[in-house]
PDB file of N, CA and C in Angstrom:
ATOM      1  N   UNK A   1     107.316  72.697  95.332  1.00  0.00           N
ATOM      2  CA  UNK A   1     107.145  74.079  94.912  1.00  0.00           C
ATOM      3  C   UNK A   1     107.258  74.976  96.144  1.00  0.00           C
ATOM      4  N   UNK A   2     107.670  75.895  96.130  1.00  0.00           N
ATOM      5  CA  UNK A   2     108.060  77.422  96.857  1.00  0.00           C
ATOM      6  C   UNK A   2     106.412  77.389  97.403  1.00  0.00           C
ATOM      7  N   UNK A   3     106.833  78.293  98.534  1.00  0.00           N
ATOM      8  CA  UNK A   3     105.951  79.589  99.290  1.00  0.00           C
ATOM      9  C   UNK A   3     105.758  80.205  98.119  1.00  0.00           C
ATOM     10  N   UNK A   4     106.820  81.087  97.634  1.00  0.00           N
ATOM     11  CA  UNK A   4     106.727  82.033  96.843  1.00  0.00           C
ATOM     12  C   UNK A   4     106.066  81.516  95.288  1.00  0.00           C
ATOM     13  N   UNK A   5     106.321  80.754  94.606  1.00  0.00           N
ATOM     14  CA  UNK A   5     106.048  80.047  93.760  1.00  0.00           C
ATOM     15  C   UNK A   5     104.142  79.671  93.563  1.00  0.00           C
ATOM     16  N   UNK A   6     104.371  79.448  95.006  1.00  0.00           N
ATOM     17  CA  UNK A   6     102.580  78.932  95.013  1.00  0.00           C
ATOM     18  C   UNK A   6     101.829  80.193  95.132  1.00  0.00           C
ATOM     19  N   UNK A   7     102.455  81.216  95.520  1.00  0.00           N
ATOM     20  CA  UNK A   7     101.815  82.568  95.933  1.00  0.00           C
ATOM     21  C   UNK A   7     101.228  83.168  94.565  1.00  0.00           C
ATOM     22  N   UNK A   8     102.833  83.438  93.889  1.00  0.00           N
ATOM     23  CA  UNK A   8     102.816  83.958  92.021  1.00  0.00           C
ATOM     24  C   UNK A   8     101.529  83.126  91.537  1.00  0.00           C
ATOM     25  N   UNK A   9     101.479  82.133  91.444  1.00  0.00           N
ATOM     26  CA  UNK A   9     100.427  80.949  90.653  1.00  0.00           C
ATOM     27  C   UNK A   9      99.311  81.529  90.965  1.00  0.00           C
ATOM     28  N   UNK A  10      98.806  81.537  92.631  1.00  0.00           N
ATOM     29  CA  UNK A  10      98.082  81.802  92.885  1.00  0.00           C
ATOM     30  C   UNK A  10      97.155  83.340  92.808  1.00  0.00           C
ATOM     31  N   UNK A  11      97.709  84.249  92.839  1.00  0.00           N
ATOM     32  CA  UNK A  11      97.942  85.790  92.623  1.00  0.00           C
ATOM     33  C   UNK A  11      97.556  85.998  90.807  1.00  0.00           C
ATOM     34  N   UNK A  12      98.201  85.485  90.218  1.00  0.00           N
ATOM     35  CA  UNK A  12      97.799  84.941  88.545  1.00  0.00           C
ATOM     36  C   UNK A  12      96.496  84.402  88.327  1.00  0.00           C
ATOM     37  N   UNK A  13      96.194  83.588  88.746  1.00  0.00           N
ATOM     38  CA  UNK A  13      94.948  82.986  88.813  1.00  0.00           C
ATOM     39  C   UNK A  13      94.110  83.656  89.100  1.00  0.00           C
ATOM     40  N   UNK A  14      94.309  84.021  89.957  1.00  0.00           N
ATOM     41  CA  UNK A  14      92.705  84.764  91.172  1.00  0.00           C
ATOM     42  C   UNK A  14      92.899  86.203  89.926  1.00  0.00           C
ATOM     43  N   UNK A  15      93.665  86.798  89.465  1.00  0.00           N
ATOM     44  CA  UNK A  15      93.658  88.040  88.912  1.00  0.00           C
ATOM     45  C   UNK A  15      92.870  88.053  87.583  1.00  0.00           C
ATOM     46  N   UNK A  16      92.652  86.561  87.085  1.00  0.00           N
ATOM     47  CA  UNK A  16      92.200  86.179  85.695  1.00  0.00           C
ATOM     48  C   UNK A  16      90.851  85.187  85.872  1.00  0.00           C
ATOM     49  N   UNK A  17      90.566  85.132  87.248  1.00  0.00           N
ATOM     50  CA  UNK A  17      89.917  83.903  87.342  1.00  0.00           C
ATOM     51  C   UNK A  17      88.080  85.168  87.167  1.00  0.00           C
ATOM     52  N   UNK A  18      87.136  84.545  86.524  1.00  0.00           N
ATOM     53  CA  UNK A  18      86.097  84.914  86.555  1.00  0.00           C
ATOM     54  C   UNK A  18      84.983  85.359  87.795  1.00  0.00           C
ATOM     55  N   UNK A  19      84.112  85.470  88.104  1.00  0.00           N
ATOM     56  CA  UNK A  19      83.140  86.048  89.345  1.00  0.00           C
ATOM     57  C   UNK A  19      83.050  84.658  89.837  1.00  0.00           C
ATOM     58  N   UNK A  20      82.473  83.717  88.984  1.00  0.00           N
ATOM     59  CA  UNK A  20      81.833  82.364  89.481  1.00  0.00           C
ATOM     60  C   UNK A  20      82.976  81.690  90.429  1.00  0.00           C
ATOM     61  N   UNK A  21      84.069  81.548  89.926  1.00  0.00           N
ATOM     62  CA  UNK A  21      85.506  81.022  90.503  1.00  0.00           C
ATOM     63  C   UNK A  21      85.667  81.802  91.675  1.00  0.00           C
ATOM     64  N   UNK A  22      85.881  83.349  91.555  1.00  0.00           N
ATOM     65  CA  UNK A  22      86.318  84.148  92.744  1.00  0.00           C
ATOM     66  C   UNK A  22      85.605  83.987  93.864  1.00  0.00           C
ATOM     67  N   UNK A  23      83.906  84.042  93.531  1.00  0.00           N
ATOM     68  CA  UNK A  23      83.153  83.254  94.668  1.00  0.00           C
ATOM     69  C   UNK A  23      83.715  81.947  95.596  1.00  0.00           C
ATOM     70  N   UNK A  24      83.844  80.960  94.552  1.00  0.00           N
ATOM     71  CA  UNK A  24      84.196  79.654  95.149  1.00  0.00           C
ATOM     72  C   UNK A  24      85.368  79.765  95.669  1.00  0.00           C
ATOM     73  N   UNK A  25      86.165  80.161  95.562  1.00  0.00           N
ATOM     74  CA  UNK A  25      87.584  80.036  96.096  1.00  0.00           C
ATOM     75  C   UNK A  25      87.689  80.900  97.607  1.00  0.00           C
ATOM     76  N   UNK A  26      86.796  81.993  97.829  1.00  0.00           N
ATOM     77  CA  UNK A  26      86.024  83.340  98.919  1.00  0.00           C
ATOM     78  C   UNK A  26      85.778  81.867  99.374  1.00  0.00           C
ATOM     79  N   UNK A  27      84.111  81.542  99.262  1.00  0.00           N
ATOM     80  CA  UNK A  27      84.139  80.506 100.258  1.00  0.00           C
ATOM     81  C   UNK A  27      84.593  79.427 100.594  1.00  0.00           C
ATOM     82  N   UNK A  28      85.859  78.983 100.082  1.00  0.00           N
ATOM     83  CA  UNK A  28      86.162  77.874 100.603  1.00  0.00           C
ATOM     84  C   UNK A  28      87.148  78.845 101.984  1.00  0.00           C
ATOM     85  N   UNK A  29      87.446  79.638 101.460  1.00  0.00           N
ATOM     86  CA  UNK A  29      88.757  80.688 102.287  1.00  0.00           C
ATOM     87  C   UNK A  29      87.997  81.146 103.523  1.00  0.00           C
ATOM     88  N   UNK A  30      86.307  81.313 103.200  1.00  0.00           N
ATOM     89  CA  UNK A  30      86.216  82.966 103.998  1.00  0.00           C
ATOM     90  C   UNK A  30      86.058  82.307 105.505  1.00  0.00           C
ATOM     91  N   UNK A  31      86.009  81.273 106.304  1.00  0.00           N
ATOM     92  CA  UNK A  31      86.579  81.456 107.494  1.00  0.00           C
ATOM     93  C   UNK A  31      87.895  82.303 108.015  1.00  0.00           C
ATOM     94  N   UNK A  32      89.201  81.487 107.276  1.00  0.00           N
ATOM     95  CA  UNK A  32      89.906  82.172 107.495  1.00  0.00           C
ATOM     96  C   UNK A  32      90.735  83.727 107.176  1.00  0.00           C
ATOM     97  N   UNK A  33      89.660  83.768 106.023  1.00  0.00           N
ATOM     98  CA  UNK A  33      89.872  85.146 105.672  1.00  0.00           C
ATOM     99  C   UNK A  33      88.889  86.045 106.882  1.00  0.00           C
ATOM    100  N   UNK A  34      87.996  86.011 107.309  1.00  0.00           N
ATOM    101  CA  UNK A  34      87.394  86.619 108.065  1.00  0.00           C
ATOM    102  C   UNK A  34      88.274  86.654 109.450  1.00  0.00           C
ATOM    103  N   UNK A  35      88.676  85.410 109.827  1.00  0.00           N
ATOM    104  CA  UNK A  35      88.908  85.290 111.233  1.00  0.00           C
ATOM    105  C   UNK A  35      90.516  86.003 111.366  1.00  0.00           C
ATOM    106  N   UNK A  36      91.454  86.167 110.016  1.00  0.00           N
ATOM    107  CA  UNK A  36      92.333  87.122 109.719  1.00  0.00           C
ATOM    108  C   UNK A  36      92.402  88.239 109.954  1.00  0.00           C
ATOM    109  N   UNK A  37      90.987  88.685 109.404  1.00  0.00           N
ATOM    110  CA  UNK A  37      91.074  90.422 109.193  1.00  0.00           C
ATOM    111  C   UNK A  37      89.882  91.336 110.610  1.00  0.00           C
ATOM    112  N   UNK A  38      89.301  89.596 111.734  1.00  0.00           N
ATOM    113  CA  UNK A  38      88.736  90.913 112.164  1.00  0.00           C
ATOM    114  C   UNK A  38      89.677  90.050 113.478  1.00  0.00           C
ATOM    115  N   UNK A  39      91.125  90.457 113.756  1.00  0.00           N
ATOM    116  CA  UNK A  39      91.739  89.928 114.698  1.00  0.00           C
ATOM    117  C   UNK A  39      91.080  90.408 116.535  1.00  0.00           C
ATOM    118  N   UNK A  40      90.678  91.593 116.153  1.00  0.00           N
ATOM    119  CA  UNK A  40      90.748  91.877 117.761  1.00  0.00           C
ATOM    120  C   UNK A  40      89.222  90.967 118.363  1.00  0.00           C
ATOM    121  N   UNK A  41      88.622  90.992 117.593  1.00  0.00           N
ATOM    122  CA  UNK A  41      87.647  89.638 118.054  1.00  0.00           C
ATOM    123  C   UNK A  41      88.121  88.267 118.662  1.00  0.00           C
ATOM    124  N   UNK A  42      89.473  87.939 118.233  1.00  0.00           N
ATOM    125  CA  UNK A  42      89.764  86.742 118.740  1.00  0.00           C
ATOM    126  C   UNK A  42      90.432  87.045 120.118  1.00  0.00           C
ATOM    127  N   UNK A  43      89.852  86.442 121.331  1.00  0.00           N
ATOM    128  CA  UNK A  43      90.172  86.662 123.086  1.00  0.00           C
ATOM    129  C   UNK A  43      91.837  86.067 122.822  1.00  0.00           C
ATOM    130  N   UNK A  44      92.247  85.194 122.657  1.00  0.00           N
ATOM    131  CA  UNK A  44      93.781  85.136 122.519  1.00  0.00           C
ATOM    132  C   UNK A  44      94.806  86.286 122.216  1.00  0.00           C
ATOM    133  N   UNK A  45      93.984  86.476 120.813  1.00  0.00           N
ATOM    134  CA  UNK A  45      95.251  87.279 120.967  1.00  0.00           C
ATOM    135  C   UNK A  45      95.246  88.640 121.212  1.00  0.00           C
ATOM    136  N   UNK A  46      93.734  88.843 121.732  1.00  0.00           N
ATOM    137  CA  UNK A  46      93.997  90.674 122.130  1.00  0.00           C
ATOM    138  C   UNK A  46      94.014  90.068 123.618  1.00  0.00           C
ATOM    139  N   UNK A  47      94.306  89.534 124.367  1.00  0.00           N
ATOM    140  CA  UNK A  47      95.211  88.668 125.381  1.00  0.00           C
ATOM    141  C   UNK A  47      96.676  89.116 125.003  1.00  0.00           C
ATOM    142  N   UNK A  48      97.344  88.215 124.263  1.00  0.00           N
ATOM    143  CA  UNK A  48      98.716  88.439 124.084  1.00  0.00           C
ATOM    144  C   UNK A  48      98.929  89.678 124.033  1.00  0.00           C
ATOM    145  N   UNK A  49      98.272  90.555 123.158  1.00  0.00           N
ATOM    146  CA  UNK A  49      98.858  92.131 122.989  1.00  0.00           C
ATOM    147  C   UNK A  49      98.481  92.705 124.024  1.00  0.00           C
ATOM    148  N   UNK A  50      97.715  92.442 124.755  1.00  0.00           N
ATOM    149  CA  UNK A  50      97.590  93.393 125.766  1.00  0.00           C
ATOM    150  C   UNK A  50      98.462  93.066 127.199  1.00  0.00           C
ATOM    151  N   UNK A  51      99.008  91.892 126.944  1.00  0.00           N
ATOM    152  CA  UNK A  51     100.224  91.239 127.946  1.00  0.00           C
ATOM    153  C   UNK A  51     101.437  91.705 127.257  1.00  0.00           C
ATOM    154  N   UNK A  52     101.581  91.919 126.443  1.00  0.00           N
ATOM    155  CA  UNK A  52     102.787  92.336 125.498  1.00  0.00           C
ATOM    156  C   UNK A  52     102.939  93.705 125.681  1.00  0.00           C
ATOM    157  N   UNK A  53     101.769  94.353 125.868  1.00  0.00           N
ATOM    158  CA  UNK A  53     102.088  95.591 125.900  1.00  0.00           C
ATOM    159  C   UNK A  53     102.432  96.284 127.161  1.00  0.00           C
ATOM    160  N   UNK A  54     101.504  95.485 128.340  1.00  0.00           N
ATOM    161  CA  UNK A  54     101.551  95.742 129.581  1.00  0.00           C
ATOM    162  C   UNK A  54     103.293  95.873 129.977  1.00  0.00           C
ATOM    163  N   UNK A  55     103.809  94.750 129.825  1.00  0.00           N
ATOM    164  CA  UNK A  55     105.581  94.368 129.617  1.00  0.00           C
ATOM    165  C   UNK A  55     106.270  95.139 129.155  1.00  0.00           C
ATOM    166  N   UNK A  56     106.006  95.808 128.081  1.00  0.00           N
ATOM    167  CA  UNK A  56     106.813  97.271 127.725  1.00  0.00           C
ATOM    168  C   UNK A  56     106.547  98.085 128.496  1.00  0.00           C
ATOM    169  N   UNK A  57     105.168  98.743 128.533  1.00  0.00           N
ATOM    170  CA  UNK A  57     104.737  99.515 129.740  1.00  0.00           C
ATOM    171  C   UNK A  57     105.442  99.673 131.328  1.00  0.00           C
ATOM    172  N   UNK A  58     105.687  98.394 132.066  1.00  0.00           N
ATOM    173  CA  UNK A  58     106.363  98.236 133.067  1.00  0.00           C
ATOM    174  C   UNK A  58     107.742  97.914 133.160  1.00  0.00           C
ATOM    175  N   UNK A  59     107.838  97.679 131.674  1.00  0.00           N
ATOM    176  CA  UNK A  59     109.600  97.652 132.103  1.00  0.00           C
ATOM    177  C   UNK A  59     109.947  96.389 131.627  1.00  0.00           C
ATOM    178  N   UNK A  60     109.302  95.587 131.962  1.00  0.00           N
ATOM    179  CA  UNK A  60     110.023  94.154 132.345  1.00  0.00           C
ATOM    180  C   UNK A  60     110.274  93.359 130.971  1.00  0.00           C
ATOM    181  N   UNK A  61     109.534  94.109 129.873  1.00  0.00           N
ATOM    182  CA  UNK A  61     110.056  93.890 128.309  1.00  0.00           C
ATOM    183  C   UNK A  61     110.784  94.895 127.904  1.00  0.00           C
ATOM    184  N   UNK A  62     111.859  95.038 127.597  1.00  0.00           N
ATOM    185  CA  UNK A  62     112.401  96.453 126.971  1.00  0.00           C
ATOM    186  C   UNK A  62     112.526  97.006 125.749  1.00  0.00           C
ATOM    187  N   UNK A  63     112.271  96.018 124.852  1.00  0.00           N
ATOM    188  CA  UNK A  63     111.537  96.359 123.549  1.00  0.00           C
ATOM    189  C   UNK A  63     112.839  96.518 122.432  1.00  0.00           C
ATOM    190  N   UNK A  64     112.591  97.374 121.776  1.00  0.00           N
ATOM    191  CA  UNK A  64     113.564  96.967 120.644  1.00  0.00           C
ATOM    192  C   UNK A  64     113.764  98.671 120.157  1.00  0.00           C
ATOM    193  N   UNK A  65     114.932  98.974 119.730  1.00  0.00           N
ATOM    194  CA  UNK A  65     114.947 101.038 119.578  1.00  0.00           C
ATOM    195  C   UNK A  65     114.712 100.415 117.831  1.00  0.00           C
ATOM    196  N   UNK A  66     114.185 101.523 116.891  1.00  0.00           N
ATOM    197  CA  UNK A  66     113.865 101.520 115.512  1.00  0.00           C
ATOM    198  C   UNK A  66     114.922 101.096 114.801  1.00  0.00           C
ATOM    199  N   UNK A  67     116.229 101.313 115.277  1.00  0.00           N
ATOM    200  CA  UNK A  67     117.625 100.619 114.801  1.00  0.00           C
ATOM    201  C   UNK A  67     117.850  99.470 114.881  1.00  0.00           C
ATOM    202  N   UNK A  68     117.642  99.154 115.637  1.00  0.00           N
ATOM    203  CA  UNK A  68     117.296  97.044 116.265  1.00  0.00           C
ATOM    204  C   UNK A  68     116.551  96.565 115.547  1.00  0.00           C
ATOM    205  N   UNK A  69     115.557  97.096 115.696  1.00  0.00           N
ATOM    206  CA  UNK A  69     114.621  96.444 114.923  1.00  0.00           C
ATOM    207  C   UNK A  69     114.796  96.358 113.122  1.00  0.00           C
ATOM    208  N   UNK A  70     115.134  97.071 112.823  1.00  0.00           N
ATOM    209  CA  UNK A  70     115.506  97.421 111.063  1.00  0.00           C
ATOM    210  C   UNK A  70     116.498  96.095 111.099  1.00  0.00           C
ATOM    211  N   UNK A  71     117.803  96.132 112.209  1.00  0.00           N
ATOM    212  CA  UNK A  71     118.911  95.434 111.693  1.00  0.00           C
ATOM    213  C   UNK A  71     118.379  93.964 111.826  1.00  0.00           C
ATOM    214  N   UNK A  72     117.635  93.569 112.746  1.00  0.00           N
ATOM    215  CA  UNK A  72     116.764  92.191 112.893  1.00  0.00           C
ATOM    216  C   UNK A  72     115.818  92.281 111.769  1.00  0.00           C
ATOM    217  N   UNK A  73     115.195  92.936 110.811  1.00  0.00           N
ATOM    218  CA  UNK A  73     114.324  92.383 110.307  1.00  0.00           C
ATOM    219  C   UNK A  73     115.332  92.291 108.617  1.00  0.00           C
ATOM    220  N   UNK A  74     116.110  93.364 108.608  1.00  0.00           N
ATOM    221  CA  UNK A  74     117.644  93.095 107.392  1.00  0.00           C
ATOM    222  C   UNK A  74     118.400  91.876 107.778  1.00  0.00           C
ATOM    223  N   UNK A  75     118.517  91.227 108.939  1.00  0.00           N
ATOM    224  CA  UNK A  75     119.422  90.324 109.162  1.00  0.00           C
ATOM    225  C   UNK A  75     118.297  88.773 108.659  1.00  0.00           C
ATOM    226  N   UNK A  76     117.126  88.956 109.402  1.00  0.00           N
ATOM    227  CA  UNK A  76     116.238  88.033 108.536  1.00  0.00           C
ATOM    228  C   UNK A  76     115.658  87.735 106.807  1.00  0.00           C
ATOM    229  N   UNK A  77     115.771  89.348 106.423  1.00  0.00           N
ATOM    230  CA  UNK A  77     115.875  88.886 105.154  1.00  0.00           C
ATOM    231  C   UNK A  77     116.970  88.538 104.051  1.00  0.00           C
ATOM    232  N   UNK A  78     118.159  88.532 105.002  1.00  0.00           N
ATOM    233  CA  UNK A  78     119.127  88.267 104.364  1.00  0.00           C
ATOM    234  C   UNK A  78     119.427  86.313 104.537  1.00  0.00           C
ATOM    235  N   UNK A  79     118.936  85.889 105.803  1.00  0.00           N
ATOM    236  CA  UNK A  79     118.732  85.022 106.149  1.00  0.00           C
ATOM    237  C   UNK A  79     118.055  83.972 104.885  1.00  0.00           C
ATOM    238  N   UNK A  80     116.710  84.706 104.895  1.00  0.00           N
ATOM    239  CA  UNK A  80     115.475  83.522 104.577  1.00  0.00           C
ATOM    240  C   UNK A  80     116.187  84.168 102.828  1.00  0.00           C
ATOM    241  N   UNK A  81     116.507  85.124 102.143  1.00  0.00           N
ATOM    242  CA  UNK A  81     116.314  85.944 100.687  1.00  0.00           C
ATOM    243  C   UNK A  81     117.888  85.406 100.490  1.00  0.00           C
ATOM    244  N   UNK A  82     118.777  85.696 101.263  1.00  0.00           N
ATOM    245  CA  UNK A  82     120.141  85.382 100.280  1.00  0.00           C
ATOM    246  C   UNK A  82     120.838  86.949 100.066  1.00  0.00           C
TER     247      UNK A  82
END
């Protein structure tokens, strides 16, 4: 079965599923739902972004103009979508 496939199922479910269920399924998740949504807590990666950013800042990354970036993220979904 699909990414996408397991997503729909899943998205269906949780939308119909009762309080008692929505609980259980929260905690089996809520590590990683927590450790998801409060990212800048994690030292890695407000590490990376702040090395990432430093690199644009100085130059030595040159980053991508809003046109680049559109045609890389159209060229990927044409890629992975068809």
């Amino acid at each position: 079965m699909t990414s996408t496939a397991l997503r729909t199922k899943l998205y269906d479910y949780i939308r119909e599923a009762d309080d008692k269920k929505l609980k259980a399924i929260y905690r089996l998740l809520e590590d990683d739902i927590e450790g998801a949504s409060e990212w800048w807590k994690d030292k890695h990666m407000v590490a990376e972004l702040e090395e990432r950013y430093e690199a644009l800042v100085s130059g030595k990354d040159k980053g991508l103009s809003k046109e680049e970036l559109s045609a890389a993220i159209d060229k990927a979904r044409k890629k992975k979508y068809g």
